[in-house]
PDB file of N, CA and C in Angstrom:
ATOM      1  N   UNK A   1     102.056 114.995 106.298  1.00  0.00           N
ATOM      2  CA  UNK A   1     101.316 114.027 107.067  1.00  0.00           C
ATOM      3  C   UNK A   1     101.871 112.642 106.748  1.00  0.00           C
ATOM      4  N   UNK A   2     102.208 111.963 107.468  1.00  0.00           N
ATOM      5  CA  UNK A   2     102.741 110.227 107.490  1.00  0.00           C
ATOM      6  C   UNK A   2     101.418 108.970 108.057  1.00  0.00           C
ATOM      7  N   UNK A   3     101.990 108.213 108.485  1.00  0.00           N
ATOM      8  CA  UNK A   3     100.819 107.322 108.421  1.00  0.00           C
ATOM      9  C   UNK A   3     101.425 106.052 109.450  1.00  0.00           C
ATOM     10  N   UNK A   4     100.839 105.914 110.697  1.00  0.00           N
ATOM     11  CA  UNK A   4     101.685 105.085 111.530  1.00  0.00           C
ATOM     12  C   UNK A   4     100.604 103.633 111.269  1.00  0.00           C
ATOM     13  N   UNK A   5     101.368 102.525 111.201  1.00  0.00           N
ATOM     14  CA  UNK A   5     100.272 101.584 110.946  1.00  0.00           C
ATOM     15  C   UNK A   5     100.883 100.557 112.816  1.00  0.00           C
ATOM     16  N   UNK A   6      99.760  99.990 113.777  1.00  0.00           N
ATOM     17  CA  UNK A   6      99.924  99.435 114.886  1.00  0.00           C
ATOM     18  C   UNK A   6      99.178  98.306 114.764  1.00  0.00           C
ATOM     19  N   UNK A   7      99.289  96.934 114.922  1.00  0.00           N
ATOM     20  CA  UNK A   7      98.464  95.931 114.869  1.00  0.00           C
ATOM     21  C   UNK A   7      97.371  95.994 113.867  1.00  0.00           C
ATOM     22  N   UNK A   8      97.420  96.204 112.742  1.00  0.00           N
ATOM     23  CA  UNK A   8      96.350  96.595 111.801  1.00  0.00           C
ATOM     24  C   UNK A   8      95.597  97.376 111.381  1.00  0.00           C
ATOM     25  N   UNK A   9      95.762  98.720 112.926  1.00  0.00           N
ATOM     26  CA  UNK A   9      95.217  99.487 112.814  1.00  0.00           C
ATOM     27  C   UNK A   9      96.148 100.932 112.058  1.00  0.00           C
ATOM     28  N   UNK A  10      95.422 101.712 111.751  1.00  0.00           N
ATOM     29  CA  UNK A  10      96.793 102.912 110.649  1.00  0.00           C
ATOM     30  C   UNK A  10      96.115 104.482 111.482  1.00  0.00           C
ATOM     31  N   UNK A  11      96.977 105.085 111.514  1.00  0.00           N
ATOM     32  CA  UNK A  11      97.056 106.515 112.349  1.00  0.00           C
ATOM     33  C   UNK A  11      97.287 107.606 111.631  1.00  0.00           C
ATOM     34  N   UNK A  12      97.029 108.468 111.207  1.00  0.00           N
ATOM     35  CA  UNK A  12      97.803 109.823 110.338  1.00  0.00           C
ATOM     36  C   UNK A  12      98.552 110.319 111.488  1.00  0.00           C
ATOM     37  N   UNK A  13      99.810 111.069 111.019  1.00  0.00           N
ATOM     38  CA  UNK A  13     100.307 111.676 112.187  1.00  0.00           C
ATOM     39  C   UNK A  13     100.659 112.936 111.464  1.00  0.00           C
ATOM     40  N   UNK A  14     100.459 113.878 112.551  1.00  0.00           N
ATOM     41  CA  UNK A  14     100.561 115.415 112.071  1.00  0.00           C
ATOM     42  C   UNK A  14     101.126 116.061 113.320  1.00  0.00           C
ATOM     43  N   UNK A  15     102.317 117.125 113.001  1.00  0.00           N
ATOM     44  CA  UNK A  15     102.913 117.798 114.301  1.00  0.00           C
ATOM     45  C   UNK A  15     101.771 119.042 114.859  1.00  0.00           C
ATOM     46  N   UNK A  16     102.196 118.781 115.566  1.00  0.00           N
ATOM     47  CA  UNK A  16     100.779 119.848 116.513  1.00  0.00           C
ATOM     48  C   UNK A  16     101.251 121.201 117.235  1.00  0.00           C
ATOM     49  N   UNK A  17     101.401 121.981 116.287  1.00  0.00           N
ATOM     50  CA  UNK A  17     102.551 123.491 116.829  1.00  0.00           C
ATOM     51  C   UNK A  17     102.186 124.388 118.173  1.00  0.00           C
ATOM     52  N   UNK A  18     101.101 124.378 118.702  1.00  0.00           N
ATOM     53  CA  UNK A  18     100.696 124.480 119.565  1.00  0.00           C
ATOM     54  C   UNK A  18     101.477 123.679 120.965  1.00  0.00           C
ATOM     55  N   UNK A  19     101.672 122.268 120.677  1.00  0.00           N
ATOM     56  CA  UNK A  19     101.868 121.949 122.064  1.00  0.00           C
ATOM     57  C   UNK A  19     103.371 120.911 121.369  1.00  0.00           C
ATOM     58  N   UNK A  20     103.984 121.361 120.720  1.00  0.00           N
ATOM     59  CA  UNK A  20     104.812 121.338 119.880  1.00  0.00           C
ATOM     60  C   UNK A  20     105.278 119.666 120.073  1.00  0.00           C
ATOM     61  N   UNK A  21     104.094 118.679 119.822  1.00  0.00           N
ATOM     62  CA  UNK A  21     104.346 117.441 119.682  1.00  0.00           C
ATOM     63  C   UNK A  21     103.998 117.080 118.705  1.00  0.00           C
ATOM     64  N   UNK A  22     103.629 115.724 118.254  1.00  0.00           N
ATOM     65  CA  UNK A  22     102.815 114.978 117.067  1.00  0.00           C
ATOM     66  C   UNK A  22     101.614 114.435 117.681  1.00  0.00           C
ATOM     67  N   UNK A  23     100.881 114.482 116.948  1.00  0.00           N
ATOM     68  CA  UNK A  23     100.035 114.061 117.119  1.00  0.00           C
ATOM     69  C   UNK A  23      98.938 113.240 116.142  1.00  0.00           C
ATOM     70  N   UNK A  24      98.329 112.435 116.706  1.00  0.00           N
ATOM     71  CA  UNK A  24      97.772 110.774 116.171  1.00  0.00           C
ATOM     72  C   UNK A  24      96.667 110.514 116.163  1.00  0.00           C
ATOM     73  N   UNK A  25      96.175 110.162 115.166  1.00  0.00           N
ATOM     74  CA  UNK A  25      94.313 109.932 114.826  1.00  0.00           C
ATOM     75  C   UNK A  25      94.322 108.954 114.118  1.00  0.00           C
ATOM     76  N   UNK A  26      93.533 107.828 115.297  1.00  0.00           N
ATOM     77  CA  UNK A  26      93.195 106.559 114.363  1.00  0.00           C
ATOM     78  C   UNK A  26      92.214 106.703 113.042  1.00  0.00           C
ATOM     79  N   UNK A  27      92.484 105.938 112.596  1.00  0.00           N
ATOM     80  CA  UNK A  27      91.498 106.272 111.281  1.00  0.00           C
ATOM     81  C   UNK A  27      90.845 104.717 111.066  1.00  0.00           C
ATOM     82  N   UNK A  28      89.656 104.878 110.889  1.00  0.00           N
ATOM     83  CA  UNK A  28      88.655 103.611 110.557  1.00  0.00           C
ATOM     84  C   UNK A  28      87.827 103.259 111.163  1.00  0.00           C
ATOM     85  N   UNK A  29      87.536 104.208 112.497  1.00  0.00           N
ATOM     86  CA  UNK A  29      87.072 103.569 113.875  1.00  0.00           C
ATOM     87  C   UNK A  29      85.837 103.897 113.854  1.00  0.00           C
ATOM     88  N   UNK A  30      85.064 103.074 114.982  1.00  0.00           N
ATOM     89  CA  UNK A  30      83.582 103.481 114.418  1.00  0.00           C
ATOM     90  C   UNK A  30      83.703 105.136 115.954  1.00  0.00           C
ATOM     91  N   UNK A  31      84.540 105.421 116.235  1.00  0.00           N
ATOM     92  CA  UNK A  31      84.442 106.827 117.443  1.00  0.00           C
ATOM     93  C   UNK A  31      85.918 106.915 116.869  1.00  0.00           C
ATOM     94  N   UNK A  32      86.238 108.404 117.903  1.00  0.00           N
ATOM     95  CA  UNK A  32      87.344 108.393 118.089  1.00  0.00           C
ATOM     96  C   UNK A  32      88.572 108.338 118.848  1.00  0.00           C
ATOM     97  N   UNK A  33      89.901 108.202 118.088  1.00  0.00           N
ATOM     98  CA  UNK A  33      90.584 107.763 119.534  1.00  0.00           C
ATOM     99  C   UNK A  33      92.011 109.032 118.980  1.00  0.00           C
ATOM    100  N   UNK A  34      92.571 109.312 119.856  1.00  0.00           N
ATOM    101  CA  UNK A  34      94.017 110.042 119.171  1.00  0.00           C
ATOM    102  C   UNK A  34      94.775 109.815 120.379  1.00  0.00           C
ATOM    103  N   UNK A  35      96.562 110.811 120.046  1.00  0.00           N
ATOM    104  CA  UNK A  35      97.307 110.068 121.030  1.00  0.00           C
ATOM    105  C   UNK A  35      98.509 111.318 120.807  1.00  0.00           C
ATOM    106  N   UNK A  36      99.357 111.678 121.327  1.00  0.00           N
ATOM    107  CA  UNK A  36     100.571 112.532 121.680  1.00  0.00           C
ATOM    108  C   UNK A  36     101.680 111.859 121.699  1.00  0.00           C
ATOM    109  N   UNK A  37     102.679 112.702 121.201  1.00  0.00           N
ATOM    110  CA  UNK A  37     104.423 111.835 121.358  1.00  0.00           C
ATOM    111  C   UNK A  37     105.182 112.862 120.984  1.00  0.00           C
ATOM    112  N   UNK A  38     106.429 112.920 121.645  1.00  0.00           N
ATOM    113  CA  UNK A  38     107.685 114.223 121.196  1.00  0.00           C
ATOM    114  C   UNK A  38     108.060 113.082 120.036  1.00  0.00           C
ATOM    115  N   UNK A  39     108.287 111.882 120.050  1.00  0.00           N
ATOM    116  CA  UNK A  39     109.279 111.320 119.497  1.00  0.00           C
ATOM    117  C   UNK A  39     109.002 110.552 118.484  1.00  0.00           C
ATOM    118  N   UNK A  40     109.116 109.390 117.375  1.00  0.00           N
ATOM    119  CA  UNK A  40     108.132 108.717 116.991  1.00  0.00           C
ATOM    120  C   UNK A  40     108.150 107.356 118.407  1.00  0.00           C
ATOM    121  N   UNK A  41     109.183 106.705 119.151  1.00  0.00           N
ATOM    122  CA  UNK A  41     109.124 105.847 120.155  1.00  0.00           C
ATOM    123  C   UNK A  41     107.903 106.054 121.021  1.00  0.00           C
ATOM    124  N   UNK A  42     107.700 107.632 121.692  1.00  0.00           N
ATOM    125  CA  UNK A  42     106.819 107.425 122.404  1.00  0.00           C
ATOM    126  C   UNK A  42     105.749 107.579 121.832  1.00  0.00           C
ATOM    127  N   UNK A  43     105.683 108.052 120.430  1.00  0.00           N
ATOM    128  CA  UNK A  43     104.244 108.298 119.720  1.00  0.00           C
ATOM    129  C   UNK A  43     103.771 106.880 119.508  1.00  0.00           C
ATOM    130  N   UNK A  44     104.682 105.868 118.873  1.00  0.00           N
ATOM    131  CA  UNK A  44     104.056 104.241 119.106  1.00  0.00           C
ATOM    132  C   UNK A  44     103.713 103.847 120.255  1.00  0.00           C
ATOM    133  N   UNK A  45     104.369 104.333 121.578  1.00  0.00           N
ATOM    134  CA  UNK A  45     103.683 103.505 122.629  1.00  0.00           C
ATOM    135  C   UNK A  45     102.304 104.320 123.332  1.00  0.00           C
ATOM    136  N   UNK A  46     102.371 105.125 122.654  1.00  0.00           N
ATOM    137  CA  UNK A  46     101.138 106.184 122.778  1.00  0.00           C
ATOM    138  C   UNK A  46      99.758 105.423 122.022  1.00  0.00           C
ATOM    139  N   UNK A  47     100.454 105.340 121.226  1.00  0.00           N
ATOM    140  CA  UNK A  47      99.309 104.592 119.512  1.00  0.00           C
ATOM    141  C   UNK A  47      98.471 103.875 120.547  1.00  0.00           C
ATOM    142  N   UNK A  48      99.778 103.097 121.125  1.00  0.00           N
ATOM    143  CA  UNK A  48      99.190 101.237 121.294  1.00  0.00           C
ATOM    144  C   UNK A  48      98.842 101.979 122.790  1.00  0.00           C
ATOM    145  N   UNK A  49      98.888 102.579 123.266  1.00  0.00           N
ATOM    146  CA  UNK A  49      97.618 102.881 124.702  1.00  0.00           C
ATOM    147  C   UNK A  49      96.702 102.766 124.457  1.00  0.00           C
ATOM    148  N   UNK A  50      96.299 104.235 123.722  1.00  0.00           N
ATOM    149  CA  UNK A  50      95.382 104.553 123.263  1.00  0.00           C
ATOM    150  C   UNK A  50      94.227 103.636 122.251  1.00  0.00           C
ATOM    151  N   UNK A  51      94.924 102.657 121.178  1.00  0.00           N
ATOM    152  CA  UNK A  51      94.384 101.720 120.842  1.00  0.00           C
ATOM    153  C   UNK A  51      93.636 101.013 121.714  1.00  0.00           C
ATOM    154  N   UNK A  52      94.624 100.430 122.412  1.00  0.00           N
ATOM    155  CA  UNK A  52      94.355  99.420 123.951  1.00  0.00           C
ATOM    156  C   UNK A  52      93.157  99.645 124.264  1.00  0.00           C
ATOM    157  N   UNK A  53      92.828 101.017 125.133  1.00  0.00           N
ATOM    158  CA  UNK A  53      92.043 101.664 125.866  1.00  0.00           C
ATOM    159  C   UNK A  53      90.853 101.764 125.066  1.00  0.00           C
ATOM    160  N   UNK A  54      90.802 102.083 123.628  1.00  0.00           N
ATOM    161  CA  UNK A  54      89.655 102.452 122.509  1.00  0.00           C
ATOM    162  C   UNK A  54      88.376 100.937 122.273  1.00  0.00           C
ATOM    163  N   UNK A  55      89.876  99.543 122.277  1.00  0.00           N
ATOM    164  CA  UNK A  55      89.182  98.587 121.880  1.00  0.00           C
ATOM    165  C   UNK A  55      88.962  97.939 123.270  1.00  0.00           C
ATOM    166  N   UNK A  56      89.223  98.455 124.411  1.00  0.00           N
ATOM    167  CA  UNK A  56      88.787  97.960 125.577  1.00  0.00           C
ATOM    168  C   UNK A  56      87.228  98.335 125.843  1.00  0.00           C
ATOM    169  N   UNK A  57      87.320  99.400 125.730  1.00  0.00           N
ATOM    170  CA  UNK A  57      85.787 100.450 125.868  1.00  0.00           C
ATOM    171  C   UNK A  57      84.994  99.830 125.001  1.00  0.00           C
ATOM    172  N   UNK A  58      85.202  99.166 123.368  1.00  0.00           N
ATOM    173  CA  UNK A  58      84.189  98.839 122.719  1.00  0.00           C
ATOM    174  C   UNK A  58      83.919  97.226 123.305  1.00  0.00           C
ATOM    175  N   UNK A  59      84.840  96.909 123.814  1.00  0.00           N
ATOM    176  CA  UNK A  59      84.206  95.283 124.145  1.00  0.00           C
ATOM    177  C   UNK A  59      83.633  95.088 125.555  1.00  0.00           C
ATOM    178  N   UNK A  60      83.788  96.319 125.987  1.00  0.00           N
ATOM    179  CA  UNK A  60      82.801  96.768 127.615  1.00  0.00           C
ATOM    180  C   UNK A  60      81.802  97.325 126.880  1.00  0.00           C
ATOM    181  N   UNK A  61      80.989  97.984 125.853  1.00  0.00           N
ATOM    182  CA  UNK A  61      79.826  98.284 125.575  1.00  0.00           C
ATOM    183  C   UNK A  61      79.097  97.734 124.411  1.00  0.00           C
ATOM    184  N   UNK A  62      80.055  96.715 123.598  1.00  0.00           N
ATOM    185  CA  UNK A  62      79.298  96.103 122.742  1.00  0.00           C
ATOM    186  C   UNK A  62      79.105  95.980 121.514  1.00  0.00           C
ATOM    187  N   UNK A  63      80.794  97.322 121.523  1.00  0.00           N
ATOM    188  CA  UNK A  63      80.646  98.025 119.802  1.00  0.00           C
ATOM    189  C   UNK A  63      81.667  97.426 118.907  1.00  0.00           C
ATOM    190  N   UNK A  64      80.866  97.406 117.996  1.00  0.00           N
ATOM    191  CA  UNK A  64      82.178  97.071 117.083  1.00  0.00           C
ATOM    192  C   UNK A  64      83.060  98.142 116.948  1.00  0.00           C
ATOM    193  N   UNK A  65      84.516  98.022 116.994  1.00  0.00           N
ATOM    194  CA  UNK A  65      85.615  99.292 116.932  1.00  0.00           C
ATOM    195  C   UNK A  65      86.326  99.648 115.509  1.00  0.00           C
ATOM    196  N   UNK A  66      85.670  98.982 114.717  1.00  0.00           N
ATOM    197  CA  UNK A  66      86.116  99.486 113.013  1.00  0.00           C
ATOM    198  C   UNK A  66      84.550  99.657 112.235  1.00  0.00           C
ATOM    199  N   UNK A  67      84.910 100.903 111.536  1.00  0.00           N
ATOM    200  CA  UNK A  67      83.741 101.500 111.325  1.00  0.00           C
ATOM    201  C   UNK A  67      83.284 100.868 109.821  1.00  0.00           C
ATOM    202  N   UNK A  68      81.993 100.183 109.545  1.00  0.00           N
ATOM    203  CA  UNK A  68      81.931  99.442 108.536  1.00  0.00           C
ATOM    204  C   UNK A  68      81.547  99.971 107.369  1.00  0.00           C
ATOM    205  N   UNK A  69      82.506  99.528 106.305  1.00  0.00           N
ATOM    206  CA  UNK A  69      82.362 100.072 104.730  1.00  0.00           C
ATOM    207  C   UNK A  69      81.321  99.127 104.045  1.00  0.00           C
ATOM    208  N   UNK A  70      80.418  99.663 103.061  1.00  0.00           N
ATOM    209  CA  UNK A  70      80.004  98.928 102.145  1.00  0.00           C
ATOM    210  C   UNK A  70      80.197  98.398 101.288  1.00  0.00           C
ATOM    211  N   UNK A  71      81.250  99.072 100.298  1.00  0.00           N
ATOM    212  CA  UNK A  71      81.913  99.095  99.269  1.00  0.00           C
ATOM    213  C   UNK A  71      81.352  99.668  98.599  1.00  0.00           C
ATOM    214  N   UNK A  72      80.766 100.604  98.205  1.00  0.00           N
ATOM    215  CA  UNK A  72      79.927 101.546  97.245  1.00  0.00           C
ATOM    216  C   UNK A  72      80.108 102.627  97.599  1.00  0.00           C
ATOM    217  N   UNK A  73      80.784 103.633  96.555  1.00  0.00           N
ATOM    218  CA  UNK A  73      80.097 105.004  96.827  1.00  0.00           C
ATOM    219  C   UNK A  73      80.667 106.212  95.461  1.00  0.00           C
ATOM    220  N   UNK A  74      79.889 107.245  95.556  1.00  0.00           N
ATOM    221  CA  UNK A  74      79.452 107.565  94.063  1.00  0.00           C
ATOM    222  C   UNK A  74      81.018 108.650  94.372  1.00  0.00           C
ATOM    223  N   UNK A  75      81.529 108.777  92.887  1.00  0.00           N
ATOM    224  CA  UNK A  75      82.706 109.038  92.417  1.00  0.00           C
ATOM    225  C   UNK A  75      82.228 110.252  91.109  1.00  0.00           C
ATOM    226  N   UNK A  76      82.730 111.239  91.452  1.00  0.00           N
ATOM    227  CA  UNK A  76      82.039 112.861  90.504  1.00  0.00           C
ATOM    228  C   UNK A  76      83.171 112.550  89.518  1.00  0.00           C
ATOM    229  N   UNK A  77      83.408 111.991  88.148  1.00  0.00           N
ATOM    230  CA  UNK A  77      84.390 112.847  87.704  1.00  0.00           C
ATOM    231  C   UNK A  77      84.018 113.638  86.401  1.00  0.00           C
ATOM    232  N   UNK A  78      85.115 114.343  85.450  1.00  0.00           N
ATOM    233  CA  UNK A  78      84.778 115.283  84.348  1.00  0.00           C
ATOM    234  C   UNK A  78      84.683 114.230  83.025  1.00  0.00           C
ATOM    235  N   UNK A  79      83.433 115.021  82.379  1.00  0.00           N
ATOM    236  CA  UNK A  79      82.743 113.953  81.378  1.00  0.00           C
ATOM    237  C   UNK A  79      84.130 113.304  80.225  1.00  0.00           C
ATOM    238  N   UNK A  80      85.095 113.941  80.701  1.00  0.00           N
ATOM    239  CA  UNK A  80      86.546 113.772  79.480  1.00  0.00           C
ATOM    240  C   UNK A  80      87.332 112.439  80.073  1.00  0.00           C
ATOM    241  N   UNK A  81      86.971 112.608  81.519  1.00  0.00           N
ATOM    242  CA  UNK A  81      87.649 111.617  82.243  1.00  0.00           C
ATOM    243  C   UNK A  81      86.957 110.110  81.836  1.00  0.00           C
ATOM    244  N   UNK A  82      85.876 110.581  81.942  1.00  0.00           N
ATOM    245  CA  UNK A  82      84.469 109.356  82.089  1.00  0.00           C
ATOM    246  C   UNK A  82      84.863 108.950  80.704  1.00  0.00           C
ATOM    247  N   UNK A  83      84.880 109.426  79.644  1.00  0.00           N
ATOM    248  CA  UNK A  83      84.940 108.864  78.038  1.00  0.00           C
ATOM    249  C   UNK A  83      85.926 108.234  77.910  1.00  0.00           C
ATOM    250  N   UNK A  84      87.173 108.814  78.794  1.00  0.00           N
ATOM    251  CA  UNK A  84      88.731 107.973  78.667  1.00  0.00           C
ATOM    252  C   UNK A  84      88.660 106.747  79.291  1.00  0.00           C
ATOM    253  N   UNK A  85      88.127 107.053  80.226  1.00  0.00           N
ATOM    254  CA  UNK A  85      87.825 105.573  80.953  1.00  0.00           C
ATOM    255  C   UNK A  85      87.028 104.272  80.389  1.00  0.00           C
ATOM    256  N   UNK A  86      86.306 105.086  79.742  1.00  0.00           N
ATOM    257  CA  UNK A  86      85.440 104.332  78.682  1.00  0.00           C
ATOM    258  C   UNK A  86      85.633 103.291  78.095  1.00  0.00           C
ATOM    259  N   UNK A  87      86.798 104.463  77.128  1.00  0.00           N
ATOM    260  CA  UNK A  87      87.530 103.660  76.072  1.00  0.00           C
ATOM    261  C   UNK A  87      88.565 102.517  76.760  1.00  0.00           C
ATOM    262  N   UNK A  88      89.093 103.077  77.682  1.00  0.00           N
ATOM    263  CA  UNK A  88      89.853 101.826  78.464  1.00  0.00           C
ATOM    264  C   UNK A  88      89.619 100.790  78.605  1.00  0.00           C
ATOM    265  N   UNK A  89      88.400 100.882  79.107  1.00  0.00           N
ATOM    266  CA  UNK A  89      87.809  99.575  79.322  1.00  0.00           C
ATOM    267  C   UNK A  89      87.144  99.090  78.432  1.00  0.00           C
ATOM    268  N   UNK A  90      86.847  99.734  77.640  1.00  0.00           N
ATOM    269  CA  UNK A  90      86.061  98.478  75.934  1.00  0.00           C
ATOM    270  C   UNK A  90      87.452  97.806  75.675  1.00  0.00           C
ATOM    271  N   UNK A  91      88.401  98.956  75.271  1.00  0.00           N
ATOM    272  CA  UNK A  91      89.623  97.777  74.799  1.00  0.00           C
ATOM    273  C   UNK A  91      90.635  96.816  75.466  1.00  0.00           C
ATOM    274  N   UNK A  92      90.164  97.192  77.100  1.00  0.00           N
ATOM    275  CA  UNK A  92      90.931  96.039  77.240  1.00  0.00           C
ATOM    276  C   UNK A  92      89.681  94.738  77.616  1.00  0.00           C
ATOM    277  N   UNK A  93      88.607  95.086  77.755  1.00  0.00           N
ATOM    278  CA  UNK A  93      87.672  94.018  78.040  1.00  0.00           C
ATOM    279  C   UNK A  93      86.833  94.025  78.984  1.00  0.00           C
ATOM    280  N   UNK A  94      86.711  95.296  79.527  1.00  0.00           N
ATOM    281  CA  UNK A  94      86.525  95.204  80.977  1.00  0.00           C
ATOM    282  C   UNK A  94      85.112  95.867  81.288  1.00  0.00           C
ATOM    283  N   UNK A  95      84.893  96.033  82.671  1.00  0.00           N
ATOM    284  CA  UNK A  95      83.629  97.485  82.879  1.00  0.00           C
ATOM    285  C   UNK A  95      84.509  98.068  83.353  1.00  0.00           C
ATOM    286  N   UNK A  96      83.914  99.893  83.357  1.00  0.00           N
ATOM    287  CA  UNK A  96      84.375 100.823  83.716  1.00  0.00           C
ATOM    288  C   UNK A  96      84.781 100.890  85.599  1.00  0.00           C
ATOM    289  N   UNK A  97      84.188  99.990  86.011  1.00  0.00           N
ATOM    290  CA  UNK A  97      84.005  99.844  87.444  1.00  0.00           C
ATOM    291  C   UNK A  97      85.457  98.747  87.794  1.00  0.00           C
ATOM    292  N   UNK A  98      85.601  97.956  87.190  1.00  0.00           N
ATOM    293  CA  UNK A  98      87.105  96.873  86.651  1.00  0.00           C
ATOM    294  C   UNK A  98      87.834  98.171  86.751  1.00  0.00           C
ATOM    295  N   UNK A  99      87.845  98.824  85.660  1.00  0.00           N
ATOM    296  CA  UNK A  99      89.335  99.437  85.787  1.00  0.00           C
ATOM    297  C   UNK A  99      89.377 100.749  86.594  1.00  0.00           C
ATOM    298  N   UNK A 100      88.571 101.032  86.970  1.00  0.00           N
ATOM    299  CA  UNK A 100      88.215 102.243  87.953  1.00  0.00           C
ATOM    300  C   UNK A 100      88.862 101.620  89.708  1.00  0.00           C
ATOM    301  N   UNK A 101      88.351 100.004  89.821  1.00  0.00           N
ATOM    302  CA  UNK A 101      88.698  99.738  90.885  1.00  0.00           C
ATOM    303  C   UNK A 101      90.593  99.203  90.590  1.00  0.00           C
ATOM    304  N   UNK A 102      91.170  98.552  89.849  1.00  0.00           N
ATOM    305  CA  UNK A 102      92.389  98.610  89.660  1.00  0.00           C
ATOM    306  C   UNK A 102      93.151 100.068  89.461  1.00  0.00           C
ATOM    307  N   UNK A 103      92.509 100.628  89.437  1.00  0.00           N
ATOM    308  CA  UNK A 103      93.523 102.065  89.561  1.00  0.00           C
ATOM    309  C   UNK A 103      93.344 102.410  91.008  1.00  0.00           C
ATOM    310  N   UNK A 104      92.412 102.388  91.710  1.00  0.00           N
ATOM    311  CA  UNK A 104      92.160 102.733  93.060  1.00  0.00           C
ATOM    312  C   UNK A 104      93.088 101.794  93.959  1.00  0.00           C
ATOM    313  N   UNK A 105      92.978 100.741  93.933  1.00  0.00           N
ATOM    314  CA  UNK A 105      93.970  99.387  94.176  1.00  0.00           C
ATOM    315  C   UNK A 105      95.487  99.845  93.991  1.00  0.00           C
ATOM    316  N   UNK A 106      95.745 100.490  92.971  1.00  0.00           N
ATOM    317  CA  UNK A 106      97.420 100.705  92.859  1.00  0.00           C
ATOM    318  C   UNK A 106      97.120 102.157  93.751  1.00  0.00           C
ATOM    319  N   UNK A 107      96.565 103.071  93.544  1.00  0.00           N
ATOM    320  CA  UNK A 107      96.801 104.129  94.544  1.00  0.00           C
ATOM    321  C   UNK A 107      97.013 103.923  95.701  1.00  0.00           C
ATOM    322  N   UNK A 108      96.293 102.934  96.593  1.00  0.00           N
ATOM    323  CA  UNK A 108      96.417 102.967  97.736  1.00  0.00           C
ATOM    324  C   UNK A 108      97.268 101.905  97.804  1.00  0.00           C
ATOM    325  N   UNK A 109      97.983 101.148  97.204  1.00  0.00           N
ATOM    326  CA  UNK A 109      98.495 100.211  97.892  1.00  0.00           C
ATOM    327  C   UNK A 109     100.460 100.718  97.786  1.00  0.00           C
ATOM    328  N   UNK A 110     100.083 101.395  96.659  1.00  0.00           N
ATOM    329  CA  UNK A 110     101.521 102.252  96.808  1.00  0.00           C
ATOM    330  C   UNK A 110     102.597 102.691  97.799  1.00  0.00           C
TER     331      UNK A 110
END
């Protein structure tokens, strides 16, 4: 799976063996939108239709078209993990939530 990013907005793209194209799912949206391409050329001008068309529809009904985060949400891990983390963060100074969110920060920004 890859990751097409269009005007701000980001897409997973996955080949679709069935109709033996790729195929495209916005991701973040408050609905959904997807899109088809043999190629990656026409899969971008696919993106940006389909985008087009997604954020046209929300400003004809009123919606906001990115689906809104809070910033909170609960994280399961194993009590070995939780103690390591612990310790991390007493010694370097921090809360567990500090260095929990700087590791999340380098994952995704990778």
């Amino acid at each position: 799976m890859s990751v097409m990013t269009l005007e701000g907005y980001s897409a997973k793209i996955e080949y679709d063996g069935e109709t033996d194209m790729f195929r495209g799912e916005i991701l973040g949206l408050s609905g959904g939108a997807d899109f088809y391409g043999r190629n990656p050329r026409e899969l971008r001008a696919e993106f940006r239709k389909s985008l087009h068309v997604f954020l046209e529809v929300c400003r004809e009904k009123g919606i906001e078209p990115r689906r809104s985060y809070s910033g909170r949400f609960n994280l399961r891990i194993s009590p070995e993990l939780h103690e390591r983390l612990a310790i991390v963060a007493q010694v370097e100074g921090k809360s567990i939530n500090a260095v929990a969110q700087e590791a999340l920060e380098q994952r995704v920004d990778a």
